[in-house]
C-alpha atoms as a PDB file:
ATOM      1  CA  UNK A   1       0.000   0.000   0.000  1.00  0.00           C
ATOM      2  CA  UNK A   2       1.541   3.329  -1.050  1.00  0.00           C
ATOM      3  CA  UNK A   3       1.625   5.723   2.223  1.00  0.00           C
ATOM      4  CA  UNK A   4      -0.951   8.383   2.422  1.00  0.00           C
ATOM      5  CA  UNK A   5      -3.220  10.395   4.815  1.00  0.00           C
ATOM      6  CA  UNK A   6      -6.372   9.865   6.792  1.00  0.00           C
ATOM      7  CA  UNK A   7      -9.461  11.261   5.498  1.00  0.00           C
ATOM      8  CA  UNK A   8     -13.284  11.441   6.035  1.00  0.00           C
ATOM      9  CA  UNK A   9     -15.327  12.088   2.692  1.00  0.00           C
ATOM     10  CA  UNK A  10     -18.497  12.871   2.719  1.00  0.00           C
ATOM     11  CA  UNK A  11     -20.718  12.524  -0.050  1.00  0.00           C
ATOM     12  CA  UNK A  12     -23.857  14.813  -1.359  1.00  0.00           C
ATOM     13  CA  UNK A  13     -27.078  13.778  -0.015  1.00  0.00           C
ATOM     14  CA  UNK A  14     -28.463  12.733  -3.233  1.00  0.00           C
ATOM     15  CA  UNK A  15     -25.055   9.689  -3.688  1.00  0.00           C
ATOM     16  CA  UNK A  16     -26.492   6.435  -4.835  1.00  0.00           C
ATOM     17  CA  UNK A  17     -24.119   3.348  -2.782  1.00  0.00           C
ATOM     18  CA  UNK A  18     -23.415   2.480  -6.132  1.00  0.00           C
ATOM     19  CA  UNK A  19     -20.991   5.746  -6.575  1.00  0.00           C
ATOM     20  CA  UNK A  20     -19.821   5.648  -2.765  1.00  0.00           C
ATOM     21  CA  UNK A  21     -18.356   1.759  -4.301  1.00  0.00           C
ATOM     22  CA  UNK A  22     -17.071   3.332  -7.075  1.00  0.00           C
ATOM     23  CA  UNK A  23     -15.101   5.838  -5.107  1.00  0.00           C
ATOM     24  CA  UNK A  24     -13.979   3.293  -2.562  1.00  0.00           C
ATOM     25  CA  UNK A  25     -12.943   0.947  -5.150  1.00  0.00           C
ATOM     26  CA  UNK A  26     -10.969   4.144  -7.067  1.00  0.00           C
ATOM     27  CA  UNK A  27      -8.899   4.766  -3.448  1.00  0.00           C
ATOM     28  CA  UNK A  28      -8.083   1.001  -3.129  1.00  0.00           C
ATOM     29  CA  UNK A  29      -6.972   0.888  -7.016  1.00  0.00           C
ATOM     30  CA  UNK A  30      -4.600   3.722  -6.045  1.00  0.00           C
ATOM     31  CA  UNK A  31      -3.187   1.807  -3.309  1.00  0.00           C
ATOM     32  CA  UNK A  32      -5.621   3.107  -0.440  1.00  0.00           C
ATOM     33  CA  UNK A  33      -8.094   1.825   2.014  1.00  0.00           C
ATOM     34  CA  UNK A  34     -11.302   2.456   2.872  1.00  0.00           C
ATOM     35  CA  UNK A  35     -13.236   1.821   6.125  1.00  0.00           C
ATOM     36  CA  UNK A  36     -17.251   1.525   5.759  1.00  0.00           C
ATOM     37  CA  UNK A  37     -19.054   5.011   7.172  1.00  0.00           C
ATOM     38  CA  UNK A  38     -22.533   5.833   7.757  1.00  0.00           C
ATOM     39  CA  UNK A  39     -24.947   5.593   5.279  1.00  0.00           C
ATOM     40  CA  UNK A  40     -28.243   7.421   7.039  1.00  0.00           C
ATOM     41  CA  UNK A  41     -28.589  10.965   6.863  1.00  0.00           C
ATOM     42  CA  UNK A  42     -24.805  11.329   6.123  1.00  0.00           C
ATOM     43  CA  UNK A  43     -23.024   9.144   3.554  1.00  0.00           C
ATOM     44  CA  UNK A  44     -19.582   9.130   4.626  1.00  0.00           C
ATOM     45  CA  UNK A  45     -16.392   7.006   4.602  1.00  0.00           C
ATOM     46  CA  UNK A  46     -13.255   7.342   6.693  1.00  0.00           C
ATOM     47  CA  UNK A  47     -10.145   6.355   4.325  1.00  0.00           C
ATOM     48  CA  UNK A  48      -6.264   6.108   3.973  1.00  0.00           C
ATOM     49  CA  UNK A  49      -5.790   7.865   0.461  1.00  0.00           C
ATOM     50  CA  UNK A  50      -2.639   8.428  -0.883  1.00  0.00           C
ATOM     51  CA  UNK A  51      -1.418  12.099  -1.198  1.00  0.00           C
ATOM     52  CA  UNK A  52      -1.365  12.043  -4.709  1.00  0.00           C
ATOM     53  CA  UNK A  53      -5.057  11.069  -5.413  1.00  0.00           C
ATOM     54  CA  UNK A  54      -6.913  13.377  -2.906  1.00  0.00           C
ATOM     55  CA  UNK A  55      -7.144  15.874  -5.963  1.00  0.00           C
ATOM     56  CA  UNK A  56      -8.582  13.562  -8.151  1.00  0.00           C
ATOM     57  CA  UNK A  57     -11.236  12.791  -6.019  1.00  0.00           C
ATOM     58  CA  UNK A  58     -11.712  16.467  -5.638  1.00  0.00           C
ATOM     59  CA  UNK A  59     -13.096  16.500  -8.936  1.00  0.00           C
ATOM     60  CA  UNK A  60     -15.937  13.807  -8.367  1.00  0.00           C
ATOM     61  CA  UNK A  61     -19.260  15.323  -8.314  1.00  0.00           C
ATOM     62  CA  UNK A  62     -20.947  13.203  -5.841  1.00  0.00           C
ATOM     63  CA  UNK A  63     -18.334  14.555  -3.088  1.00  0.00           C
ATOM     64  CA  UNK A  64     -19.242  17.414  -0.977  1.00  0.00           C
ATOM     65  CA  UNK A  65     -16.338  17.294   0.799  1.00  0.00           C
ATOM     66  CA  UNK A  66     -12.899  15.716   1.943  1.00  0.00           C
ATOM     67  CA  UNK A  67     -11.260  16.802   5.341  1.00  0.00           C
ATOM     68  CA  UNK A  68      -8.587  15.255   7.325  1.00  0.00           C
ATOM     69  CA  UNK A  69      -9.928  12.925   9.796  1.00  0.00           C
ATOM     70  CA  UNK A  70      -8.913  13.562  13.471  1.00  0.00           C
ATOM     71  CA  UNK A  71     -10.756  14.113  16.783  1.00  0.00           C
ATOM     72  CA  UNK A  72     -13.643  16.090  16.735  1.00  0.00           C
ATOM     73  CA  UNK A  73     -14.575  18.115  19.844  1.00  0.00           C
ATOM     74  CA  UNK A  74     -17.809  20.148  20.443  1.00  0.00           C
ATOM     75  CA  UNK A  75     -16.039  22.844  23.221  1.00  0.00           C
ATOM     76  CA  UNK A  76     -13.434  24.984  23.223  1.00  0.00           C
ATOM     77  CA  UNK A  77     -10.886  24.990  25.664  1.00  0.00           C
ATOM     78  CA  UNK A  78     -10.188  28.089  27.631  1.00  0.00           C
END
């Protein structure tokens, strides 16, 4: 597996599973991998992509979004 980063990407509402596949099978093609996410009200998936295909999936437009994954905290500390 070629080294990369953690991300979460989150897909538009409207993403059939079909495309969320496609896009998991694209990172794993590229030497990635891919943990299942939620598929309710958000359609997400957390993934290991490697640096130099994060802009190609910037392109797809079924993806609203991809950020680095990391803790997530609701308060600020003071």
């Amino acid at each position: 597996m070629t080294a990369g980063t953690k991300y979460v990407v989150m897909f538009k509402p409207s993403t059939k599973p079909e495309v969320v596949q496609d896009v998991t099978n694209q990172i794993i093609q590229a030497g990635g991998s891919v943990k299942p996410g939620g598929s309710t009200t958000i359609i997400w998936i957390s993934a290991v992509i490697p640096d130099s295909f994060v802009s190609s999936l910037g392109s797809n437009a079924h993806i609203e979004s991809i950020e680095n994954d990391g803790p997530v905290t609701t308060q600020h500390s003071h």
